[in-house]
N, C-alpha and C. Protein backbone atom coordinates (compact mmCIF):
# COMPACT_ATOMS: atom_id res chain seq x y z
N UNK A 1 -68.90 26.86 18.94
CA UNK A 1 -68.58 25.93 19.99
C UNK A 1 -69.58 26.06 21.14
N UNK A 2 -69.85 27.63 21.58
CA UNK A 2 -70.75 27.87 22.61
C UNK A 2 -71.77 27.09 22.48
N UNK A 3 -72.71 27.20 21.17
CA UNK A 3 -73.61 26.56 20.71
C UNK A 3 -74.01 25.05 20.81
N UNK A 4 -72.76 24.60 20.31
CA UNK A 4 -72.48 23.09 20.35
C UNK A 4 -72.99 22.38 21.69
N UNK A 5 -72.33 23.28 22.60
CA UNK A 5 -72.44 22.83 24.14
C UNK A 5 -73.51 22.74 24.45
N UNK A 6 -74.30 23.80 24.67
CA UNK A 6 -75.99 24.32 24.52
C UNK A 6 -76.91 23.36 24.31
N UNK A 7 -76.65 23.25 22.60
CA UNK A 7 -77.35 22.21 22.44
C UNK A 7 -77.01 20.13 23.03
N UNK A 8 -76.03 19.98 23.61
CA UNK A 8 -75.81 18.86 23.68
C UNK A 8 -76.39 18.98 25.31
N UNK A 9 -76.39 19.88 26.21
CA UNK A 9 -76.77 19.88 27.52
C UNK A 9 -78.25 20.16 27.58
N UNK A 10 -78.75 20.62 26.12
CA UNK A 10 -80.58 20.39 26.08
C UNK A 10 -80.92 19.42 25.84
N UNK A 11 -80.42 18.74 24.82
CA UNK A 11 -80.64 17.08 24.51
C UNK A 11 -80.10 16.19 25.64
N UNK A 12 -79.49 16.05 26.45
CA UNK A 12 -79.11 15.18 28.04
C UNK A 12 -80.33 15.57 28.30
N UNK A 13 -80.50 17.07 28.70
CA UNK A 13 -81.70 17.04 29.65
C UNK A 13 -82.71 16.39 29.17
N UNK A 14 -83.17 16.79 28.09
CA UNK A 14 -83.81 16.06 27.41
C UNK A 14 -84.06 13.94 27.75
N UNK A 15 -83.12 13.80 27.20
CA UNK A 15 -82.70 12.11 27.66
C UNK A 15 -82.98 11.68 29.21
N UNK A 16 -82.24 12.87 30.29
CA UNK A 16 -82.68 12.18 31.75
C UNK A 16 -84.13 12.21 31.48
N UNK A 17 -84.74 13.32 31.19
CA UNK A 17 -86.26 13.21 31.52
C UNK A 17 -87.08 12.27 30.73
N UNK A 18 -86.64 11.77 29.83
CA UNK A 18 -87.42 11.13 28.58
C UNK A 18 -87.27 9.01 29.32
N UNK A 19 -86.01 9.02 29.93
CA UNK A 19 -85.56 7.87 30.94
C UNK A 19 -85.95 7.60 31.90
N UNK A 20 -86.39 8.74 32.30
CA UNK A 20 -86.70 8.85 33.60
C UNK A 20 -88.35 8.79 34.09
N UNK A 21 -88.66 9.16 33.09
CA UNK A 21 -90.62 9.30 33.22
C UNK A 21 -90.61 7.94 32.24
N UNK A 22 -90.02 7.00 30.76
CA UNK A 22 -90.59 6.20 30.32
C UNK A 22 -89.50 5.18 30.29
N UNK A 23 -88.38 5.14 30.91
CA UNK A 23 -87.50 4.07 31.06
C UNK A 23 -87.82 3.11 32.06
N UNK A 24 -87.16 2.19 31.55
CA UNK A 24 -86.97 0.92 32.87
C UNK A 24 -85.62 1.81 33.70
N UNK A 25 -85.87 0.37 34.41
CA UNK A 25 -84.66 0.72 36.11
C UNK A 25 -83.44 1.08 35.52
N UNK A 26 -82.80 0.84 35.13
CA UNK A 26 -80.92 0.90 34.21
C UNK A 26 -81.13 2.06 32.95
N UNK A 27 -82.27 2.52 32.46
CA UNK A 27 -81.93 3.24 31.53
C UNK A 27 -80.94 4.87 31.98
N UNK A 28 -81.59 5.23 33.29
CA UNK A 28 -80.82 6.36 32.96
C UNK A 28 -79.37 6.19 33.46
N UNK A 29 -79.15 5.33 33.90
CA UNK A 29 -77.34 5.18 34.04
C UNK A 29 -76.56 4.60 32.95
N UNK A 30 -77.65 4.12 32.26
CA UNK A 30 -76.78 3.62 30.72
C UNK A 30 -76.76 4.71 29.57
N UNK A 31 -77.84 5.41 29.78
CA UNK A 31 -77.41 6.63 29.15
C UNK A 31 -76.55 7.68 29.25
N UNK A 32 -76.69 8.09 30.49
CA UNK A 32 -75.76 9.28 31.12
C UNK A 32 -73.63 8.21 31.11
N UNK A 33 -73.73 7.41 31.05
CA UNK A 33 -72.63 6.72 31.23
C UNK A 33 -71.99 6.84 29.60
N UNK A 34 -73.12 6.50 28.88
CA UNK A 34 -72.72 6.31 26.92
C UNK A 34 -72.81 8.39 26.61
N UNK A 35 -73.86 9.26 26.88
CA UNK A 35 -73.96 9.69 26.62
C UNK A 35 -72.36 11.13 27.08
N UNK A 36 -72.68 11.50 28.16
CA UNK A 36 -71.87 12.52 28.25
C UNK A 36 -70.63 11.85 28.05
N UNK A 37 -69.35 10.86 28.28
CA UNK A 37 -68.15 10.31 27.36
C UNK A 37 -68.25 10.72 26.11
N UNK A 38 -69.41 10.57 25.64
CA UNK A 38 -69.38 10.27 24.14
C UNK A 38 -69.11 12.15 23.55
N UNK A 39 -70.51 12.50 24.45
CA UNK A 39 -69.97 14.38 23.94
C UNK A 39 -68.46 14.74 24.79
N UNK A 40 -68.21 14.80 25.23
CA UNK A 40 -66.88 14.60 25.86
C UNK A 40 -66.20 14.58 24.48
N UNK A 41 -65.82 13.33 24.00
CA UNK A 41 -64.93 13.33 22.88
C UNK A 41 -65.34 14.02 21.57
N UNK A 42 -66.59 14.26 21.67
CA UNK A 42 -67.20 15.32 20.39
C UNK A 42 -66.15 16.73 20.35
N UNK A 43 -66.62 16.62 21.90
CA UNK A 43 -65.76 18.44 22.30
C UNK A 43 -64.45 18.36 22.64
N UNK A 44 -63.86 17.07 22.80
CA UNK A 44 -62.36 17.54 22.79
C UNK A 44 -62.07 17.39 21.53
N UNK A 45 -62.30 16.79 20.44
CA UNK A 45 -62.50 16.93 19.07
C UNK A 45 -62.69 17.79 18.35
N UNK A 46 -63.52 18.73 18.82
CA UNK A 46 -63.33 19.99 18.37
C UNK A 46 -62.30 20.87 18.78
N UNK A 47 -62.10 20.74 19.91
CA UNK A 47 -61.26 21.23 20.54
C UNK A 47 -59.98 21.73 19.69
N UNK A 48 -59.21 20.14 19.71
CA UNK A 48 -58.12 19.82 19.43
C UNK A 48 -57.94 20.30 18.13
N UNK A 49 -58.80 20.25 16.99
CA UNK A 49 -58.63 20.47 15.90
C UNK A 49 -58.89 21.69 15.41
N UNK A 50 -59.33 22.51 16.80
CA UNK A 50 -59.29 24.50 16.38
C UNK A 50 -57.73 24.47 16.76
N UNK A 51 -57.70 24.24 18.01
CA UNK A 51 -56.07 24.64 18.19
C UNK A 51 -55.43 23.73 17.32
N UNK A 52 -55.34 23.03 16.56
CA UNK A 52 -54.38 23.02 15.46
C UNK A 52 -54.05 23.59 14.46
N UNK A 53 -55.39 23.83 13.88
CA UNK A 53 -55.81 24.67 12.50
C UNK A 53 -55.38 26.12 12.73
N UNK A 54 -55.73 26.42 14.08
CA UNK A 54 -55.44 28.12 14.43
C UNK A 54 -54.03 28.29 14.62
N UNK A 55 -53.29 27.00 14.84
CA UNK A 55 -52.19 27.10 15.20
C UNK A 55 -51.36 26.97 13.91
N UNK A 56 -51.54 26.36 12.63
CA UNK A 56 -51.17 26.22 11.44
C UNK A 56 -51.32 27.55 10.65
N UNK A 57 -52.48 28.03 11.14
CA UNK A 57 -52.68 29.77 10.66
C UNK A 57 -51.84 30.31 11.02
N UNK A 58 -51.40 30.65 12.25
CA UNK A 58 -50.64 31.38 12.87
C UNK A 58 -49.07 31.01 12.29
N UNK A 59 -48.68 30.12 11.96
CA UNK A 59 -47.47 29.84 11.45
C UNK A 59 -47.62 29.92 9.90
N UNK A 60 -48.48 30.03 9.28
CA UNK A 60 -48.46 30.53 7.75
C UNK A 60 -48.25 29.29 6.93
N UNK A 61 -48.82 27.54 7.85
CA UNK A 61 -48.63 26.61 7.30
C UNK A 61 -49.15 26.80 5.99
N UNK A 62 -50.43 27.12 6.05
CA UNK A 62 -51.75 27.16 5.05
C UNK A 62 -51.93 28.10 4.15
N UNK A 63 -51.41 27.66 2.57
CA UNK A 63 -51.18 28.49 1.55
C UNK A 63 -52.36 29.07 1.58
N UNK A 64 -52.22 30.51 0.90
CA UNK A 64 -53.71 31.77 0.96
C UNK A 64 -53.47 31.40 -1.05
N UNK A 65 -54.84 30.46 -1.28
CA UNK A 65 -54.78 30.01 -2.69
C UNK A 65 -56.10 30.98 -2.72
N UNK A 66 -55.76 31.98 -4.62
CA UNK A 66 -56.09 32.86 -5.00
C UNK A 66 -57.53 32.42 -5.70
N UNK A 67 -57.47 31.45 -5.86
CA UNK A 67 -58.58 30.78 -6.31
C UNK A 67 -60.37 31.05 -5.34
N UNK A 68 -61.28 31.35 -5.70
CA UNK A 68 -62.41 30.87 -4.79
C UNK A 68 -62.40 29.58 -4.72
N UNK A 69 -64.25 29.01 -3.79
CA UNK A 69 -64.06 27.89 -3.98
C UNK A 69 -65.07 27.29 -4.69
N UNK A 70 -65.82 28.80 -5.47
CA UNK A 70 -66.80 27.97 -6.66
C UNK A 70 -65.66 28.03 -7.65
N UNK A 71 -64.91 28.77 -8.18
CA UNK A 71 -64.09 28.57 -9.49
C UNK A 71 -63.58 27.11 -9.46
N UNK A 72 -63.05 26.96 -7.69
CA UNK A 72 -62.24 25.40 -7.96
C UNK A 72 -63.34 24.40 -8.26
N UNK A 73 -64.64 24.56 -7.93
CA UNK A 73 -65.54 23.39 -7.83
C UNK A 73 -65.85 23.34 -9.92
N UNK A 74 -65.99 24.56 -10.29
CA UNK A 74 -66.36 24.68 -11.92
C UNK A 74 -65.20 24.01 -12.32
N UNK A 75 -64.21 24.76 -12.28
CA UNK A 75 -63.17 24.38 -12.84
C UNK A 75 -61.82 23.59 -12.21
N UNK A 76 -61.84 22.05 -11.54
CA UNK A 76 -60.68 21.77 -11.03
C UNK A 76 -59.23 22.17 -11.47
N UNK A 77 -58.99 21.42 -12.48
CA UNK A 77 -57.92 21.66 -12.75
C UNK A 77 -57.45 23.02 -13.88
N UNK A 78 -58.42 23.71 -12.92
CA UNK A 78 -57.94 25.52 -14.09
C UNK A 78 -57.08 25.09 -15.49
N UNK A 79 -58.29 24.69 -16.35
CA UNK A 79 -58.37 25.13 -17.62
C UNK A 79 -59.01 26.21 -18.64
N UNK A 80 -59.53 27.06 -17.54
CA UNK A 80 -60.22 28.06 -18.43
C UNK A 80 -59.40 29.36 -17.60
N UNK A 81 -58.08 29.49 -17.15
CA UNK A 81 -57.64 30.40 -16.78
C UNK A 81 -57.27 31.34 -17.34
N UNK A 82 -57.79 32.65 -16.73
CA UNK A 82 -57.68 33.89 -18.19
C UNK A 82 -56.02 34.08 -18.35
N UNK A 83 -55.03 33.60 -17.48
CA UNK A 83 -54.02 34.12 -17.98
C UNK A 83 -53.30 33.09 -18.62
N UNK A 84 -52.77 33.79 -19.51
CA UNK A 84 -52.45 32.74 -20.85
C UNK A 84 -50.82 32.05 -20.27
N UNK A 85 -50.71 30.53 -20.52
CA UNK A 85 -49.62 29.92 -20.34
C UNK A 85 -48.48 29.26 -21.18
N UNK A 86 -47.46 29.71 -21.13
CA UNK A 86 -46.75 29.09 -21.65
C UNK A 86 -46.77 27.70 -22.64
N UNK A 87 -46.81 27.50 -24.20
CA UNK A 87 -47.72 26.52 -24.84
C UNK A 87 -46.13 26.59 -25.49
N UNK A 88 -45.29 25.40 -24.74
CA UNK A 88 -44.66 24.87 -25.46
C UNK A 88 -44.21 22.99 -25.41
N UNK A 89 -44.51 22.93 -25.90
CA UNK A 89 -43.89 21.38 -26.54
C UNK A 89 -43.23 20.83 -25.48
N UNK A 90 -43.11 19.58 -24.89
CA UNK A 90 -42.25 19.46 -23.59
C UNK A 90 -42.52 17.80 -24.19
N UNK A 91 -40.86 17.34 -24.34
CA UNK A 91 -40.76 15.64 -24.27
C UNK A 91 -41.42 15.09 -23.35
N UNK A 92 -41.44 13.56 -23.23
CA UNK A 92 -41.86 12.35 -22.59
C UNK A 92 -41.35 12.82 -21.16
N UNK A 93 -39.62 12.81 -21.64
CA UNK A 93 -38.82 12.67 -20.55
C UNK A 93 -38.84 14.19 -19.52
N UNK A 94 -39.11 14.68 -20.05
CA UNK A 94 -39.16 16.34 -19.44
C UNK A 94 -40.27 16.43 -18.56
N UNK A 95 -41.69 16.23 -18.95
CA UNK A 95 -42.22 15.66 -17.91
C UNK A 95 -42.64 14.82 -17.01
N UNK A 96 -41.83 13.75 -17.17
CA UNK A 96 -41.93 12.85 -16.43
C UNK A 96 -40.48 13.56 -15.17
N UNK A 97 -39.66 14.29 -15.29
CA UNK A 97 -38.87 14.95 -14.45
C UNK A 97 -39.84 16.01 -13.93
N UNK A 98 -40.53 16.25 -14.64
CA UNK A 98 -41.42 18.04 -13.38
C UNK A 98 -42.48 16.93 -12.85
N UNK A 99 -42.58 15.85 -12.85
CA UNK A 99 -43.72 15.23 -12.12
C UNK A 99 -43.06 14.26 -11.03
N UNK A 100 -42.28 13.76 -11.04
CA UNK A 100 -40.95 13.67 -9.96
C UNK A 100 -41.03 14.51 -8.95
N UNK A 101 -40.20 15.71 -9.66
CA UNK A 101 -39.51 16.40 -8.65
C UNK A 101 -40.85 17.26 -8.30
N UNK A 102 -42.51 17.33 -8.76
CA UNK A 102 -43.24 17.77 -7.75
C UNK A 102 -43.96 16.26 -6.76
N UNK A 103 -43.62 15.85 -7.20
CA UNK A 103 -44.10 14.37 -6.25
C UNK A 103 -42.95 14.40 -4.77
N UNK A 104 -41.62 14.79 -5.17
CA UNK A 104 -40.51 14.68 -4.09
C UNK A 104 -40.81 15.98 -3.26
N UNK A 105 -41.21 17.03 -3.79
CA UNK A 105 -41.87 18.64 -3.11
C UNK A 105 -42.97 18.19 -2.20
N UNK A 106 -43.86 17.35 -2.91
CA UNK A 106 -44.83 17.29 -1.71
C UNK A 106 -45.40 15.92 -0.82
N UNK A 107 -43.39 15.42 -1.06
CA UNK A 107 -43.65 14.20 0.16
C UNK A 107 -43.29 15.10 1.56
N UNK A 108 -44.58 14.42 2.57
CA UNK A 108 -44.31 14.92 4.04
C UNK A 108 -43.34 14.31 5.01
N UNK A 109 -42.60 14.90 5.62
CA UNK A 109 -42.09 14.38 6.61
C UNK A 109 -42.34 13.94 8.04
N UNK A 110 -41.69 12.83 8.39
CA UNK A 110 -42.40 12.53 9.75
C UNK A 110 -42.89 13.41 10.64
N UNK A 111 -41.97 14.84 11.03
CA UNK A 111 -42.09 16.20 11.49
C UNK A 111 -43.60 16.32 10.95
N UNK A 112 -43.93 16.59 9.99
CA UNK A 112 -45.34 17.13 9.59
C UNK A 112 -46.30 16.29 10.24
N UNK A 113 -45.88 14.69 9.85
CA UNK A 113 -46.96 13.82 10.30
C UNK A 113 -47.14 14.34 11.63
N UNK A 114 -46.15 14.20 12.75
CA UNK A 114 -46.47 13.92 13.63
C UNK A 114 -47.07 15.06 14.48
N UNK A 115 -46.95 16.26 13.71
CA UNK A 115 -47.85 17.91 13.73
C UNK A 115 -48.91 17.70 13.53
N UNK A 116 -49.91 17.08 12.57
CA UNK A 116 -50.86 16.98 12.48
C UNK A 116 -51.64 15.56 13.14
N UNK A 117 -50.95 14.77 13.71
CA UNK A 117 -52.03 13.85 14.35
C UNK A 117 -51.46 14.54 16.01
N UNK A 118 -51.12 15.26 16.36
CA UNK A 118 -50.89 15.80 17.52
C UNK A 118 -52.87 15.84 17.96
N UNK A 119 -54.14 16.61 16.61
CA UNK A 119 -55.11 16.15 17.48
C UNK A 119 -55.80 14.84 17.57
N UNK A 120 -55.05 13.85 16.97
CA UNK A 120 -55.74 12.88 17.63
C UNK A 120 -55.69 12.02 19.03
N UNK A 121 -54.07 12.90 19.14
CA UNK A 121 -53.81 11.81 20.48
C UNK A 121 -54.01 13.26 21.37
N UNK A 122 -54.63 14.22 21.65
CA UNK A 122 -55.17 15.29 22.65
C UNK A 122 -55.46 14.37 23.61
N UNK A 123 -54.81 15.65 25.20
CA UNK A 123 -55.47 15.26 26.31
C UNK A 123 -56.98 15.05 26.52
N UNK A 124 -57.77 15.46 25.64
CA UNK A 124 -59.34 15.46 25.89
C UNK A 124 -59.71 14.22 25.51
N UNK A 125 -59.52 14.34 23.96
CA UNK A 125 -60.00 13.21 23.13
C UNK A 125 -59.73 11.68 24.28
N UNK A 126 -58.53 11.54 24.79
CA UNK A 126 -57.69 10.20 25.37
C UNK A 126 -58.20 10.06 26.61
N UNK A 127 -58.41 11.14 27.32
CA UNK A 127 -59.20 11.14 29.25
C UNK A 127 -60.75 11.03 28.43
N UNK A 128 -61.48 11.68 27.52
CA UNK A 128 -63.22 11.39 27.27
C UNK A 128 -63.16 9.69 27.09
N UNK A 129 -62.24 8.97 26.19
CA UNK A 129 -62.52 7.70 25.64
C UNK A 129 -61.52 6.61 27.09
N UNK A 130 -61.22 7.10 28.06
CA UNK A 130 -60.74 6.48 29.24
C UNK A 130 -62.22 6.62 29.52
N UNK A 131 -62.86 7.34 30.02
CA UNK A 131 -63.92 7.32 30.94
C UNK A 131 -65.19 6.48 30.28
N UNK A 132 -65.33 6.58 28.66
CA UNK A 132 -66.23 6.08 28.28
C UNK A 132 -65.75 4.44 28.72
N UNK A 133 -64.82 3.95 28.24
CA UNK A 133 -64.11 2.72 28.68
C UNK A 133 -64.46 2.38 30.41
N UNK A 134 -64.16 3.10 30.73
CA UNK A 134 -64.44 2.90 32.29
C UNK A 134 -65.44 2.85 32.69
N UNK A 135 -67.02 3.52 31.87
CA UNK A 135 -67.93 3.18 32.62
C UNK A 135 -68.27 1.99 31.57
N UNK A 136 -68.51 1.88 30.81
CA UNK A 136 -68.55 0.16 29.71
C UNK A 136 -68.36 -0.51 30.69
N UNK A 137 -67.21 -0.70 31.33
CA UNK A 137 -67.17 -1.73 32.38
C UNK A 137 -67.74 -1.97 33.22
N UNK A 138 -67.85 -0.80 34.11
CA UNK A 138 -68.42 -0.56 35.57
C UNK A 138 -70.17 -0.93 35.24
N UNK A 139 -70.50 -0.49 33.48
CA UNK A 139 -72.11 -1.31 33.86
C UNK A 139 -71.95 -2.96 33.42
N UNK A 140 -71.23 -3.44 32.59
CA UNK A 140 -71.17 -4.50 32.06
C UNK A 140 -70.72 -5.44 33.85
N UNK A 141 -69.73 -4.98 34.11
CA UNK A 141 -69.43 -5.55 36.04
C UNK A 141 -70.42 -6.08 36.77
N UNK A 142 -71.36 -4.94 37.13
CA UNK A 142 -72.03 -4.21 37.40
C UNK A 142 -73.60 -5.21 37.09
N UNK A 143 -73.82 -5.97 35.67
CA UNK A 143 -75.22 -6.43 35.26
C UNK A 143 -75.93 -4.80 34.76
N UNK A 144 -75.59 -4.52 34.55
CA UNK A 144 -76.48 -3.10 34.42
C UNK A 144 -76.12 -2.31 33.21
N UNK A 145 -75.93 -3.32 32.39
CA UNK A 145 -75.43 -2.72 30.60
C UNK A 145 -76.68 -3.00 29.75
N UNK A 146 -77.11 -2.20 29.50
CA UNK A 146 -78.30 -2.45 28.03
C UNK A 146 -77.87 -2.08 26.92
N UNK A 147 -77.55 -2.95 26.23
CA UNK A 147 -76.79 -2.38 24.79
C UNK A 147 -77.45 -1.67 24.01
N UNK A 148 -78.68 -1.94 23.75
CA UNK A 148 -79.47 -1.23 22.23
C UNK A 148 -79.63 0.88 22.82
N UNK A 149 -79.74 0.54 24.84
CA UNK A 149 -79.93 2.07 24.98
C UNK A 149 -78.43 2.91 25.30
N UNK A 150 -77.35 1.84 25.45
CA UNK A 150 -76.29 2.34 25.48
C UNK A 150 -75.68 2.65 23.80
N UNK A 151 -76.08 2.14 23.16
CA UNK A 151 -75.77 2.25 21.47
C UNK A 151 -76.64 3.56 20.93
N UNK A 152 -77.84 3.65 21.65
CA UNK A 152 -78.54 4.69 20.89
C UNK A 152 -77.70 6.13 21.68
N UNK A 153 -77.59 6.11 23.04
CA UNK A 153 -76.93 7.39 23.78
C UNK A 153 -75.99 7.28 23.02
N UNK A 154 -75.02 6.59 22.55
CA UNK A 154 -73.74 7.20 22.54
C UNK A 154 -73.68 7.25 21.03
N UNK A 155 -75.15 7.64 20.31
CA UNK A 155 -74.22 7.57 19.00
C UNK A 155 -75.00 9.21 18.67
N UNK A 156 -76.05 9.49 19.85
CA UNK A 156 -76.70 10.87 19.48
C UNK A 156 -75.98 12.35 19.88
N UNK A 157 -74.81 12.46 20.40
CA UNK A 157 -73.90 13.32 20.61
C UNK A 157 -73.54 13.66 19.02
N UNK A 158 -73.02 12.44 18.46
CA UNK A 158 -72.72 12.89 17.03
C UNK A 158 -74.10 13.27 16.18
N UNK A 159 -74.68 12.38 16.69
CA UNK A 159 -76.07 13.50 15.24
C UNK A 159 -75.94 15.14 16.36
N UNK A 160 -76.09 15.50 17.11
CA UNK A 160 -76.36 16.40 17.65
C UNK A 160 -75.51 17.58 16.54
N UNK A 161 -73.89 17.26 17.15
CA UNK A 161 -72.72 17.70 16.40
C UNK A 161 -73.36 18.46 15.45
N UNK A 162 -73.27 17.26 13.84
CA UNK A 162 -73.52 17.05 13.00
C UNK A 162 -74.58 18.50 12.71
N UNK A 163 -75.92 17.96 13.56
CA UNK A 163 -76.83 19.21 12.96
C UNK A 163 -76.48 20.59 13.48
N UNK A 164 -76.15 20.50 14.32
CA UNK A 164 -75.30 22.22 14.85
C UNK A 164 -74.40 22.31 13.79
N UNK A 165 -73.63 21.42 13.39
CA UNK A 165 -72.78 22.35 12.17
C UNK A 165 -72.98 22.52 10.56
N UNK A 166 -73.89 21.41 10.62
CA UNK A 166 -75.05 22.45 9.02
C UNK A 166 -75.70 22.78 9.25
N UNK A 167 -75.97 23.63 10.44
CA UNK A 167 -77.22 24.68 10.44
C UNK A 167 -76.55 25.77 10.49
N UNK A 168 -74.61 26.05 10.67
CA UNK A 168 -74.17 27.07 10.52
C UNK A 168 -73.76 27.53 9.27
N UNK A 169 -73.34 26.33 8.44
CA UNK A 169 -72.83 26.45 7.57
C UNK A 169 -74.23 26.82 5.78
């Protein structure tokens, strides 16, 4: 996360100065207006979705499956599992009842739903995309909206993201 930040406050700097020595008059307020909103919701985005995940850990939502995750990628549906299974004969109707009653096991309830979109409606995520909203206006009001440099700021927070997190992974 430290990182994340780092790099998104080198790339701004980056942008004022790059606006500022080869922009016209409106570029650097259309940037700084698209740009920091936009990381704003990058980082309450992240945010929101550690404290959920950490918070699902902590309650033991998240089965500890014995599996790696090259075996699951070789083998999805573990057919080459060394331990030997039960090989008996099972009617039409017999499984069409264990495929039921695991279909009824893993319907969610509203409770769950509404646990897990808890990060989309975060205080961060909802105050970053108020403000981006608010300045949209204030330049569009204003005469002082350039779309193609307000489209390019606000879409480079996410490449930023993006390459900070496959360069960790």
């Amino acid at each position: 996360m430290r990182s994340a930040i780092i790099a998104l406050v080198i790339v701004d700097f980056v942008i004022i100065l790059l606006s500022y020595f080869f922009g016209e008059e409106h570029w650097l307020i259309n940037t700084q207006m698209a740009y920091i909103p936009s990381a704003l919701v990058m980082l309450g985005s992240m945010l929101s979705y550690k404290s959920m995940v950490q918070g699902r850990l902590n309650a033991g939502a998240i089965p500890d499956d014995k599996r790696d995750t090259l075996d699951k990628l070789e083998d999805p549906y573990d057919l080459y599992d060394e331990e030997p299974k039960e090989d008996k004969e099972k009617t039409l109707v017999e499984v069409v009842k264990e495929e039921r009653a695991n279909l009824k096991k893993s319907r969610r309830s509203i409770w769950q739903t509404t646990k897990d979109s808890k990060a989309s409606f975060s205080f961060y995520r909802l105050g970053a995309y108020l403000l981006l909203i608010f300045g949209f206006f204030y330049l569009n009001n204003n005469k002082l909206l350039d779309i193609p440099i307000y489209l390019i700021s606000l879409s480079i927070p996410s490449i930023v993201i993006v390459i900070i997190l496959m360069r960790k992974s």
